[in-house]
C-alpha atoms as a PDB file:
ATOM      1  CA  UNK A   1      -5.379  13.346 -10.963  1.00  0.00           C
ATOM      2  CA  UNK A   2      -6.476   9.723 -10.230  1.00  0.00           C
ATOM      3  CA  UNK A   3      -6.840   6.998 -13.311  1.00  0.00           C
ATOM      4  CA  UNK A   4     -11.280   6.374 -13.961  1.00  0.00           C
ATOM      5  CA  UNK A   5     -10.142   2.658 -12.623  1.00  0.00           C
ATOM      6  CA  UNK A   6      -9.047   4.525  -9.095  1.00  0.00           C
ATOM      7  CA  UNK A   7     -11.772   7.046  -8.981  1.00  0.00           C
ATOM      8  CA  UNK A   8     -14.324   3.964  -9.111  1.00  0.00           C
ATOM      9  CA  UNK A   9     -12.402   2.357  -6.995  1.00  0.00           C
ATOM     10  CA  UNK A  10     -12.966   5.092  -4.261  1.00  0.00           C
ATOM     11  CA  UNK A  11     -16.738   5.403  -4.967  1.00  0.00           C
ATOM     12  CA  UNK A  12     -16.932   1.361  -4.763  1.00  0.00           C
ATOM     13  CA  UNK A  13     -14.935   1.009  -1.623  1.00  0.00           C
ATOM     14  CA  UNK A  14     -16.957   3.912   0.047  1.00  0.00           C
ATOM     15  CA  UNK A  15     -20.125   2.166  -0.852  1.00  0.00           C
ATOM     16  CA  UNK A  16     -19.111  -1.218   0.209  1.00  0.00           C
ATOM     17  CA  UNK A  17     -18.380   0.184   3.588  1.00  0.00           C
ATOM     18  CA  UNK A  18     -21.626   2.176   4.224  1.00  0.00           C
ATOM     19  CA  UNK A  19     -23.320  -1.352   3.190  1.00  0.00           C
ATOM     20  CA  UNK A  20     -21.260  -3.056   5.287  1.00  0.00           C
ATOM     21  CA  UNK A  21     -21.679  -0.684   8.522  1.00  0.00           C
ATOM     22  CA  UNK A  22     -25.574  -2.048   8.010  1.00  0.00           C
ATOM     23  CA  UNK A  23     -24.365  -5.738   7.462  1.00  0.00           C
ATOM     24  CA  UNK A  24     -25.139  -6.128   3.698  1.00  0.00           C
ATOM     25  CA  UNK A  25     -23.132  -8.023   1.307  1.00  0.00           C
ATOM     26  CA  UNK A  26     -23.309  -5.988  -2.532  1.00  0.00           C
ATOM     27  CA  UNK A  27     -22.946  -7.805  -5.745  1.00  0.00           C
ATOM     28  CA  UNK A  28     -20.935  -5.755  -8.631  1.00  0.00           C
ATOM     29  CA  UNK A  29     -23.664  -5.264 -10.174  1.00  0.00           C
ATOM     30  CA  UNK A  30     -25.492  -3.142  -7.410  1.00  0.00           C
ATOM     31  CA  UNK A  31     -21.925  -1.337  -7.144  1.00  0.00           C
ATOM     32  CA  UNK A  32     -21.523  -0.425 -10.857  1.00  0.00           C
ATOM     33  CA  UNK A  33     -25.283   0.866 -10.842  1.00  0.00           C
ATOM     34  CA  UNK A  34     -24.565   3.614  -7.639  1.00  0.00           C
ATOM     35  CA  UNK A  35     -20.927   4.401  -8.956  1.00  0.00           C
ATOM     36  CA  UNK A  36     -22.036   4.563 -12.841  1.00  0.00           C
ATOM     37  CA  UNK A  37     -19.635   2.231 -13.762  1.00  0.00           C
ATOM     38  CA  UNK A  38     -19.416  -0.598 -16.477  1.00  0.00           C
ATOM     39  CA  UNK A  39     -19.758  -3.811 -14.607  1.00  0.00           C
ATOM     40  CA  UNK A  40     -17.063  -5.541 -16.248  1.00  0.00           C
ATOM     41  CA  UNK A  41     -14.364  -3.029 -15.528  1.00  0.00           C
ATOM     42  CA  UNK A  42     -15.759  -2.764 -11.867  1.00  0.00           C
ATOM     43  CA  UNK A  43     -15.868  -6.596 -11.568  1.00  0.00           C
ATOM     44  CA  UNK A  44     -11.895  -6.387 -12.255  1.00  0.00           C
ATOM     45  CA  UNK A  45     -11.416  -3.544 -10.318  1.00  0.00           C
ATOM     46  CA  UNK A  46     -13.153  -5.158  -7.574  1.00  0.00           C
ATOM     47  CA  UNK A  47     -10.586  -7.830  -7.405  1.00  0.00           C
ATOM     48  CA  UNK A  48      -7.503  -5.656  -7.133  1.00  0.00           C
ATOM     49  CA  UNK A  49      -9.348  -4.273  -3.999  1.00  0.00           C
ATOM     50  CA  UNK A  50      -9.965  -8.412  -2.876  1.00  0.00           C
ATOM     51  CA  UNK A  51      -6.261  -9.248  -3.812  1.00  0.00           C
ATOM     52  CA  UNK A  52      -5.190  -6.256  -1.789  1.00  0.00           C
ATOM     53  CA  UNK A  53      -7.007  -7.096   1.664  1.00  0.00           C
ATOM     54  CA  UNK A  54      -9.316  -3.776   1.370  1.00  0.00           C
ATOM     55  CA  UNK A  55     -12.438  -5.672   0.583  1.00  0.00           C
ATOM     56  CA  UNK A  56     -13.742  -9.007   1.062  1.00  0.00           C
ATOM     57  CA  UNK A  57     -15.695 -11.594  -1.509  1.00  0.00           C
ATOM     58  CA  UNK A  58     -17.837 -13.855  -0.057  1.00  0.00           C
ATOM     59  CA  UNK A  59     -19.065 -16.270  -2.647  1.00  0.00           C
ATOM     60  CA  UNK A  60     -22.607 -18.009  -2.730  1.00  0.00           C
ATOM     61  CA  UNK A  61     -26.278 -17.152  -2.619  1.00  0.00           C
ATOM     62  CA  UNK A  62     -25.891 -14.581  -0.153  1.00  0.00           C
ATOM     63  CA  UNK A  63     -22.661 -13.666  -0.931  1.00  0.00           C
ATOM     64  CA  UNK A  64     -20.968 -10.217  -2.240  1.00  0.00           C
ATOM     65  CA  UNK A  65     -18.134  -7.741  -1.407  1.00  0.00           C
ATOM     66  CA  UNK A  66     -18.236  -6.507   2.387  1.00  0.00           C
ATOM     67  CA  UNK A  67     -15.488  -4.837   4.807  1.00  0.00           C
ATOM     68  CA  UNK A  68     -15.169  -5.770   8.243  1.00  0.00           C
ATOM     69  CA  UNK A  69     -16.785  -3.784  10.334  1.00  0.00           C
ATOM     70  CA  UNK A  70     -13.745  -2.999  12.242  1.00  0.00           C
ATOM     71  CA  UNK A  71     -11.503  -2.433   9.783  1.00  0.00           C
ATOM     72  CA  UNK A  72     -13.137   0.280   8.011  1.00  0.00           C
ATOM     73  CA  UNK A  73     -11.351   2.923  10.481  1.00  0.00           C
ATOM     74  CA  UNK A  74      -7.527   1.267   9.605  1.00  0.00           C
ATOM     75  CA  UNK A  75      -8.161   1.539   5.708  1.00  0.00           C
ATOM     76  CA  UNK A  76      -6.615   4.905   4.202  1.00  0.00           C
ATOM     77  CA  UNK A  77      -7.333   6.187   1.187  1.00  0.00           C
ATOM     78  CA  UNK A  78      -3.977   5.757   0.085  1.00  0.00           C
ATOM     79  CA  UNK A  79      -4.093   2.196   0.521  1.00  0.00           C
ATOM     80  CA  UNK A  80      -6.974   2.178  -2.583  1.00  0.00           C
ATOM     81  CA  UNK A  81      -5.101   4.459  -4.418  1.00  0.00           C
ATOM     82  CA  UNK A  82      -1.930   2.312  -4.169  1.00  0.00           C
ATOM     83  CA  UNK A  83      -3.724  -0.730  -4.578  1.00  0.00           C
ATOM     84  CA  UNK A  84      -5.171   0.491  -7.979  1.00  0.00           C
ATOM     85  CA  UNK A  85      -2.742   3.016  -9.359  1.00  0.00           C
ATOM     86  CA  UNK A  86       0.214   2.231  -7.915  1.00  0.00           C
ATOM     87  CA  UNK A  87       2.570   4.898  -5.994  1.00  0.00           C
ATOM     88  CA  UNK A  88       2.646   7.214  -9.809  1.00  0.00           C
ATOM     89  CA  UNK A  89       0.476   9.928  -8.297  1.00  0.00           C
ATOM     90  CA  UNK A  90       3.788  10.788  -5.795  1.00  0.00           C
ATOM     91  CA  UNK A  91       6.194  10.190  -8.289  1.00  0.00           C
ATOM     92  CA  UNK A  92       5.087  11.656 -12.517  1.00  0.00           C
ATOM     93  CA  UNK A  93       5.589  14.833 -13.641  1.00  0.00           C
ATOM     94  CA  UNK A  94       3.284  17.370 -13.156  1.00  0.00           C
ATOM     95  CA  UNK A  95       3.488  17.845 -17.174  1.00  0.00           C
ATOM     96  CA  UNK A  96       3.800  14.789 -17.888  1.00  0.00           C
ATOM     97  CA  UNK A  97       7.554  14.514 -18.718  1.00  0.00           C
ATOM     98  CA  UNK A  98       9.306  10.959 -19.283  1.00  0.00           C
ATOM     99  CA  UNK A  99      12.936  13.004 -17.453  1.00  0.00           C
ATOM    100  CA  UNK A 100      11.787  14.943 -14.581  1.00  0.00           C
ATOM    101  CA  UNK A 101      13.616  15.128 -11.244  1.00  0.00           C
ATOM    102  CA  UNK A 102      15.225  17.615  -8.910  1.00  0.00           C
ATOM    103  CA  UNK A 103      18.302  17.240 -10.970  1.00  0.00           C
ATOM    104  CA  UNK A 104      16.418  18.091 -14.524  1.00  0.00           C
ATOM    105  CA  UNK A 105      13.268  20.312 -13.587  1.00  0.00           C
ATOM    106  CA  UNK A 106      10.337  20.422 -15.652  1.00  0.00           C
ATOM    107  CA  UNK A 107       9.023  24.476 -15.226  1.00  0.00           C
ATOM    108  CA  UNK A 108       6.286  23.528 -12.916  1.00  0.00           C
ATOM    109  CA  UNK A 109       8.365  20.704 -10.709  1.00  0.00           C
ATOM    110  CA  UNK A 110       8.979  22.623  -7.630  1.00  0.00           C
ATOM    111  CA  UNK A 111       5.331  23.819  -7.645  1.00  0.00           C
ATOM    112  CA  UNK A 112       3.632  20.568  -8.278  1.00  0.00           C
ATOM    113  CA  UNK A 113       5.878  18.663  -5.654  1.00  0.00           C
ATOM    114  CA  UNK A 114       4.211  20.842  -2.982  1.00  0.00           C
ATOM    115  CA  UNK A 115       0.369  20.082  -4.422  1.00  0.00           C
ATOM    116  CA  UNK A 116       2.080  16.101  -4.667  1.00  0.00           C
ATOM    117  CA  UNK A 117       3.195  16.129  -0.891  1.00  0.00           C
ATOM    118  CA  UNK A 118      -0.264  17.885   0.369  1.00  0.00           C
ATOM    119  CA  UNK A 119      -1.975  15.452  -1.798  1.00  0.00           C
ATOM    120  CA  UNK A 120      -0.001  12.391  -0.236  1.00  0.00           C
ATOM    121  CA  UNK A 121      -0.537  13.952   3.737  1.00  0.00           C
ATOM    122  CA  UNK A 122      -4.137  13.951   2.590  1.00  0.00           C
ATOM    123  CA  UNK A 123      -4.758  10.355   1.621  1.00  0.00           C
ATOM    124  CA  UNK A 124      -2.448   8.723   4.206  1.00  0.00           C
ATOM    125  CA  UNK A 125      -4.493  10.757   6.893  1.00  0.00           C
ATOM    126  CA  UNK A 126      -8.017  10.123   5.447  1.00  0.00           C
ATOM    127  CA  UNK A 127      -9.686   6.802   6.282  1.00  0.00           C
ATOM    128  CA  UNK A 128     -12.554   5.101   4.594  1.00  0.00           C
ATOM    129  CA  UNK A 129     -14.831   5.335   8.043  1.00  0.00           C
ATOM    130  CA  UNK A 130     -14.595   9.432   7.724  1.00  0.00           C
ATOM    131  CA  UNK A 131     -15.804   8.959   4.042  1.00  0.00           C
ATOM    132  CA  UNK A 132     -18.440   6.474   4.570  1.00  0.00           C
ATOM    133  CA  UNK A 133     -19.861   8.594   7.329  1.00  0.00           C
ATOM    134  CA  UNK A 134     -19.909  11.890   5.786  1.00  0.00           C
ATOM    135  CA  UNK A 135     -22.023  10.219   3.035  1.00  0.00           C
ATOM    136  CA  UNK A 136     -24.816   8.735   5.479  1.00  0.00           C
ATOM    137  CA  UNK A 137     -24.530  11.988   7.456  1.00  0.00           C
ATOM    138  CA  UNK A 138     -25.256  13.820   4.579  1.00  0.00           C
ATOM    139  CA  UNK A 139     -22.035  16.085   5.179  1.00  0.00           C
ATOM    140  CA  UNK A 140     -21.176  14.944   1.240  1.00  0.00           C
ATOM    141  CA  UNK A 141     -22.572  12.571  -1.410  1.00  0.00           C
ATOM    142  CA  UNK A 142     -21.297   9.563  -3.885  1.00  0.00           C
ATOM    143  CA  UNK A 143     -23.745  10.340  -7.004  1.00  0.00           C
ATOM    144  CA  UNK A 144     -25.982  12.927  -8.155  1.00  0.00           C
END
């Protein structure tokens, strides 16, 4: 459903707010090690979250990525999503057609708009804080 680039941007996101709820800065490096992502490819994900306000880069010896403590309630998951794949998850065909619409129907359009709309309700009303604090309650988990 999500692109890798948006799934790791998810896991990163969630782990620079449980860092930053305990007032540590993480490099990329320490990211791409607990997501299990190339560093590179996190490193430029990374800056899509910066150049979208969802994450912070502080630069220098002590420096890293960090979220304001107080904004990690505000921040939706859609708000990721969007910032790394765009609004395409509302809008592509459930099969993947170039032409599909309510005018010219792919056989599966009416059903997938419903699993689109639930999907869309869901990341507009989840927000980073309930994430982060499922993971350091235990309630769910980032990696295996």
């Amino acid at each position: 459903m999500f692109s890798k680039a948006c799934e790791y941007g998810i896991k990163a996101t969630i782990f620079i707010a449980i860092n930053s709820y305990d007032g540590r800065r993480v490099s990329p490096k320490e990211i791409s090690k607990e997501i299990d992502s190339p560093t590179a490819f996190t490193a430029k994900i990374l800056q899509d979250l910066v150049r979208h306000h969802i994450i912070k880069s502080v630069k220098g010896a002590y420096g890293g990525f960090e979220i304001d403590k107080d904004t990690i309630s505000k921040i939706k998951l859609a708000q990721i999503v969007n910032a790394i794949d765009g609004d395409q998850i509302y809008k592509g065909c459930g099969l993947g057609l170039q032409s599909c619409n309510e005018a010219h129907p792919c056989p599966v359009h009416d059903k997938f708009k419903l699993v689109r709309d639930d999907l869309k309700f869901m990341l507009e009303h989840t927000s980073l804080e309930e994430l982060a604090l499922n993971i350091t309650s235990g309630a769910s988990f980032l990696k295996i």
